[in-house]
Protein backbone atom coordinates (compact mmCIF):
# COMPACT_ATOMS: atom_id res chain seq x y z
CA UNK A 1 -9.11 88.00 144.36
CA UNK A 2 -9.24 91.64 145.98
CA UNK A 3 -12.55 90.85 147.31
CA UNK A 4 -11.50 87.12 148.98
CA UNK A 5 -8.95 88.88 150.41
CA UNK A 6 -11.20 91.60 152.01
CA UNK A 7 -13.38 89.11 152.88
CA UNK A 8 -11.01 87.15 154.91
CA UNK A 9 -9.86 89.98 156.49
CA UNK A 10 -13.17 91.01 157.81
CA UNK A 11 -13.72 87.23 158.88
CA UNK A 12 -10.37 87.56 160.81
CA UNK A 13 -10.91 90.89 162.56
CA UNK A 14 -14.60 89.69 163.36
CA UNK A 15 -13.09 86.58 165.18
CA UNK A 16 -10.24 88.56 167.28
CA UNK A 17 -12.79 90.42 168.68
CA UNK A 18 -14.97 87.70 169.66
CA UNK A 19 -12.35 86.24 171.19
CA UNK A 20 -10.90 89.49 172.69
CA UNK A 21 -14.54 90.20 173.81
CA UNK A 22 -14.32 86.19 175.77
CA UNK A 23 -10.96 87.22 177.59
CA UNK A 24 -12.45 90.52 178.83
CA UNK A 25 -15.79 89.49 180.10
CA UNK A 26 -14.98 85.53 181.18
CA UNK A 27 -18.81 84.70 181.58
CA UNK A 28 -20.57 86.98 179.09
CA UNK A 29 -21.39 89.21 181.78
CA UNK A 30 -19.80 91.85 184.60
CA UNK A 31 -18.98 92.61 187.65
CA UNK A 32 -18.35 96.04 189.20
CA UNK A 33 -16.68 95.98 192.63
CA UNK A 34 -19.08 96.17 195.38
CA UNK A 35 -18.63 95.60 198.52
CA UNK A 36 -21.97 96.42 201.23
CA UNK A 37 -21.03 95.80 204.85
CA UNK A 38 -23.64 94.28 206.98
CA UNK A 39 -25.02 95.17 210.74
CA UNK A 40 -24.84 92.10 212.00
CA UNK A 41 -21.38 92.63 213.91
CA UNK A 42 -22.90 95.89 215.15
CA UNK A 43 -20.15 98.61 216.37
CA UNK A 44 -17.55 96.01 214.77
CA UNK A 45 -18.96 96.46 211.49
CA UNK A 46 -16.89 96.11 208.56
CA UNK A 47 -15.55 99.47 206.82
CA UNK A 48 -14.38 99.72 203.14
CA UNK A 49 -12.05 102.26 201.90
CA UNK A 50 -10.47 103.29 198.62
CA UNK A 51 -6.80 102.81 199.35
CA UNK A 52 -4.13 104.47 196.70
CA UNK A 53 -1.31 101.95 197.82
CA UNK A 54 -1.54 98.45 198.36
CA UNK A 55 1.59 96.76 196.99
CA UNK A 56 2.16 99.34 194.57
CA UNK A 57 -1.04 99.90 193.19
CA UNK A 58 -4.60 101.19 194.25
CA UNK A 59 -7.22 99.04 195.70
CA UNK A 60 -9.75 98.84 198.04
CA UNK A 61 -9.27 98.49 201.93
CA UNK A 62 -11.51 95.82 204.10
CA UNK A 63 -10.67 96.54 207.49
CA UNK A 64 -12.88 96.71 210.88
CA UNK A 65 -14.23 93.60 211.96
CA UNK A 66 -14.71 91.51 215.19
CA UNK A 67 -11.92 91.08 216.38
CA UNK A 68 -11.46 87.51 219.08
CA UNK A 69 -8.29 86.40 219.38
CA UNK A 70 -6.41 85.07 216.38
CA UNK A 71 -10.00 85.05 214.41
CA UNK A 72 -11.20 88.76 212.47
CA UNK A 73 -14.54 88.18 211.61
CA UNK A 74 -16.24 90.18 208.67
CA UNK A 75 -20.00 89.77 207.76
CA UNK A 76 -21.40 91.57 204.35
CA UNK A 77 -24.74 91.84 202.33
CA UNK A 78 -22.92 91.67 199.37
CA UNK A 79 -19.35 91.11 198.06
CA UNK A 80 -18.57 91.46 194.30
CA UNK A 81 -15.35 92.57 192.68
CA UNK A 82 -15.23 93.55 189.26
CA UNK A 83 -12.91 92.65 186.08
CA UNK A 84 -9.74 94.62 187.03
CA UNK A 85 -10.47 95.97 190.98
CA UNK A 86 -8.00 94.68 193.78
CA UNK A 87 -9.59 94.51 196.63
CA UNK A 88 -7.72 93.42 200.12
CA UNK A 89 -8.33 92.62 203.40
CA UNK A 90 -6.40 94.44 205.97
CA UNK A 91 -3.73 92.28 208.48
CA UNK A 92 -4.26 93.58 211.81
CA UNK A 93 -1.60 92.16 214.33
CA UNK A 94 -1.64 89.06 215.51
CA UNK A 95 -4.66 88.02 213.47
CA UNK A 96 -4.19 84.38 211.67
CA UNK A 97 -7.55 84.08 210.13
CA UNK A 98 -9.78 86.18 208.51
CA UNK A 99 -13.67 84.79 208.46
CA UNK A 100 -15.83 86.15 206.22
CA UNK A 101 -19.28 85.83 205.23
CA UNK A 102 -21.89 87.17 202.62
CA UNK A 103 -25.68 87.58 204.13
CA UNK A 104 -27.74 88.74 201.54
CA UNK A 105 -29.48 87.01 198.36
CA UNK A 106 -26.75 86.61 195.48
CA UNK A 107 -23.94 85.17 194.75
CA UNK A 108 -20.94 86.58 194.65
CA UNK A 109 -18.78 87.64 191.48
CA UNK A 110 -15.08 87.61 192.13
CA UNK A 111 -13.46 88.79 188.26
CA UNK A 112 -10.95 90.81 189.31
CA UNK A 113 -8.07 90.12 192.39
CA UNK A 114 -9.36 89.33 195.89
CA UNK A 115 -5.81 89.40 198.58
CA UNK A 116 -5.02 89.87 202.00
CA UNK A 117 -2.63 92.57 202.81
CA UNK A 118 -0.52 89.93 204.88
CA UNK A 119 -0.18 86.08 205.87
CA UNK A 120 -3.36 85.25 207.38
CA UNK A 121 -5.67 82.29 206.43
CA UNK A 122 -9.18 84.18 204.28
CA UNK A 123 -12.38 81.79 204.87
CA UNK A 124 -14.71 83.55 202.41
CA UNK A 125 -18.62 81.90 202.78
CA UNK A 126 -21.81 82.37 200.46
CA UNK A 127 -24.06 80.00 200.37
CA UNK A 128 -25.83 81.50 197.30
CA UNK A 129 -22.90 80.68 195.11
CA UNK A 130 -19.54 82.06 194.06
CA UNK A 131 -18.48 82.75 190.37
CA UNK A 132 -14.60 83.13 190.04
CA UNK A 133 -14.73 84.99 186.35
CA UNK A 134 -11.42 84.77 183.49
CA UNK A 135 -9.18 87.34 185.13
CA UNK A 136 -9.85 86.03 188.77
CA UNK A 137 -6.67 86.22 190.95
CA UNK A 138 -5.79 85.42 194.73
CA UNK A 139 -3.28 87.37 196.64
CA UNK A 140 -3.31 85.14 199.79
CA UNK A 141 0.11 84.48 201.52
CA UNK A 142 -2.12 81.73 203.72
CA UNK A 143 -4.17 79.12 202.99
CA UNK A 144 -7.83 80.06 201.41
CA UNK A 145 -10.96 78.20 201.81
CA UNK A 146 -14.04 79.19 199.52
CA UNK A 147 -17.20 77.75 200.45
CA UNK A 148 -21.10 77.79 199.76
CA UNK A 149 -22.22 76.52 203.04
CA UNK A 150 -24.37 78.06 205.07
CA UNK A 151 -21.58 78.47 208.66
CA UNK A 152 -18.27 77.44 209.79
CA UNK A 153 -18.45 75.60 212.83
CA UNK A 154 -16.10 75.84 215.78
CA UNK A 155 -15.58 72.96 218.62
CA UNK A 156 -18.13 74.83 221.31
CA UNK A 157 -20.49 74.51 219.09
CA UNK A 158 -20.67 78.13 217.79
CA UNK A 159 -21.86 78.95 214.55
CA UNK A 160 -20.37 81.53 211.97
CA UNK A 161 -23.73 81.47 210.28
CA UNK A 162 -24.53 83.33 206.92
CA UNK A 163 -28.07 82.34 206.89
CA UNK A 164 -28.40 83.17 210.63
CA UNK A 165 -25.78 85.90 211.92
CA UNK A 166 -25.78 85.68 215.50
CA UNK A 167 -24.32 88.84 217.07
CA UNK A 168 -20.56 90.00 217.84
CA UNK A 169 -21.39 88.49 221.51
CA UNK A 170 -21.80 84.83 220.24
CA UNK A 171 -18.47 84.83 218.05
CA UNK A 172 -15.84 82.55 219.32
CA UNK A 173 -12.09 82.81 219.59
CA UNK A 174 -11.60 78.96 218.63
CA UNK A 175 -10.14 78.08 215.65
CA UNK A 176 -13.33 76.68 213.03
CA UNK A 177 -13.17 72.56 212.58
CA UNK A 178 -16.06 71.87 209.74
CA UNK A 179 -19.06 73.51 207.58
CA UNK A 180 -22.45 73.54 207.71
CA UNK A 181 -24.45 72.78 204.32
CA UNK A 182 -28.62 73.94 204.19
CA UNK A 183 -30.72 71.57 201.83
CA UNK A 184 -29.95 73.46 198.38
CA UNK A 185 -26.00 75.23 198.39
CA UNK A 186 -25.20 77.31 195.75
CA UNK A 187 -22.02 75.88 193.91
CA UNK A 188 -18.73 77.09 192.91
CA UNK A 189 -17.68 77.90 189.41
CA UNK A 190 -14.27 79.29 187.92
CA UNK A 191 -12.92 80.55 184.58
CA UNK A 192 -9.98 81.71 186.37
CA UNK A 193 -6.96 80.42 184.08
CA UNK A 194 -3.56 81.42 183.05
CA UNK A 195 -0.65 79.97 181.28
CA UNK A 196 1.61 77.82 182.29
CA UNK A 197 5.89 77.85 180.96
CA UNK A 198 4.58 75.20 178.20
CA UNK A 199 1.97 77.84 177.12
CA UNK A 200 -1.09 75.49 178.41
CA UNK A 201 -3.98 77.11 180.43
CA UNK A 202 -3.93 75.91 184.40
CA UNK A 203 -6.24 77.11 186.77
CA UNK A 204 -5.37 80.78 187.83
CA UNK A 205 -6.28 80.44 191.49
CA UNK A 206 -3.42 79.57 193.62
CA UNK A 207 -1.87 80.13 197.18
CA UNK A 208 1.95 80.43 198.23
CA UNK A 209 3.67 76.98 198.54
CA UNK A 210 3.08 75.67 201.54
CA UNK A 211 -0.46 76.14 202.64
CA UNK A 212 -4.04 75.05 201.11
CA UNK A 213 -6.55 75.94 198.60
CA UNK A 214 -9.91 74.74 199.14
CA UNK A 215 -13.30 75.27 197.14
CA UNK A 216 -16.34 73.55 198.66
CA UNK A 217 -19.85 73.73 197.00
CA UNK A 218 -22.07 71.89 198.64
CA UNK A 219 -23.53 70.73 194.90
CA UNK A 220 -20.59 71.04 192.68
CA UNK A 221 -17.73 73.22 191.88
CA UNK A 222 -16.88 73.83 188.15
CA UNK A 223 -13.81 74.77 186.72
CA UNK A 224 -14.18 75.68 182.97
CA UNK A 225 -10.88 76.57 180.78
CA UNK A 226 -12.07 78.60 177.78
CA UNK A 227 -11.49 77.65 174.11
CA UNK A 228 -8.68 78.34 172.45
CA UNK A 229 -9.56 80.68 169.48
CA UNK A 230 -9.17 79.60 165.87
CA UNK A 231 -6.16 82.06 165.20
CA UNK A 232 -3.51 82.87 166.56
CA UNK A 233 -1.00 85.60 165.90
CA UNK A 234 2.39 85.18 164.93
């Protein structure tokens, strides 16, 4: 009898922490928050600071940016934040959207919370892929628009091109009206859940009432809601 009930206890511990271990890591694997600016906006550059104050708690600052008219664009090699980082965009005045673009090689690996420190509209582009792990969280008071293709394109024309930056000269003060897909996107996946009043899992990417979410891989985008363990406490 002693030794059932040891064993059951060890068989219970052993599956909390598997599914303690599925909660922390999402995917099975981590992110650390890193964020590389890129040259390809030259003096306009993007700059990324360790902020202690961002709605009450530390995070880290993007700010810099070409700047042309409403639009802040932001171009970086790559963009990854890690289970538990905040990282924020900066609002400077009379800015309504934020563009933003990844130019290097890998995806990126959004696990922790990704916001913009005020109302603007965040276009976020990677046309290697973007993985949106467990804990994933938006702060956007706008509307967001996640995408793997390879530009935004504006009505002149223009390009906001990932694949082929164009310098801070070309970028346009139009608003952007449709993407650009190359012959093999990367795709879109998300873990990101949380509960809802009834105790269910929902996705746990959202905006404020009123404006849009959008995820567009050009292949597929996959949302995946993890499995609820075998125990559960009481």
């Amino acid at each position: 009898m002693i030794q059932d009930l040891r064993r059951g206890f060890w068989k219970l511990l052993s599956v909390l922490v598997v599914c303690n271990a599925i909660m922390t890591t999402g995917f099975g694997n981590s992110a650390s928050a890193q964020i590389v600016p890129d040259d390809t906006l030259g003096n306009e550059k993007s700059q990324v600071t360790n902020n202690p104050n961002i709605r009450g708690l530390p995070a880290q600052l993007i700010e810099g940016g070409a700047t042309r008219g409403v639009n802040l664009f932001q171009s970086f090699s790559q963009f990854n934040v890690g289970n538990g980082e905040r990282v924020y965009f900066a609002n400077p005045a009379g800015i309504e959207n934020i563009l933003s673009r990844v130019t290097g090689n890998d995806p990126s690996r959004i696990f922790g919370l990704l916001g913009v420190n005020g109302n603007e509209n965040l276009f976020f582009i990677n046309p290697n892929g973007i993985i949106f792990g467990q804990n994933a969280r938006l702060d956007v008071a706008g509307s967001f628009v996640g995408t793997t293709a390879n530009s935004l394109l504006f009505p002149n024309g223009l390009q906001f091109s990932a694949t082929n930056p164009q310098s801070a000269s070309l970028l346009t003060i139009n608003i952007p009206i449709g993407l650009q897909f190359g012959s093999q996107p990367g795709r879109i996946t998300s873990q990101a859940v949380s509960r809802d009043s009834q105790g269910n899992f929902v996705d746990g990417l959202g905006v404020t009432s009123g404006n849009t979410l959008v995820q567009h891989g050009g292949n597929r985008v996959t949302i995946k809601q993890p499995k609820p363990c075998p125990y559960k406490s009481t």
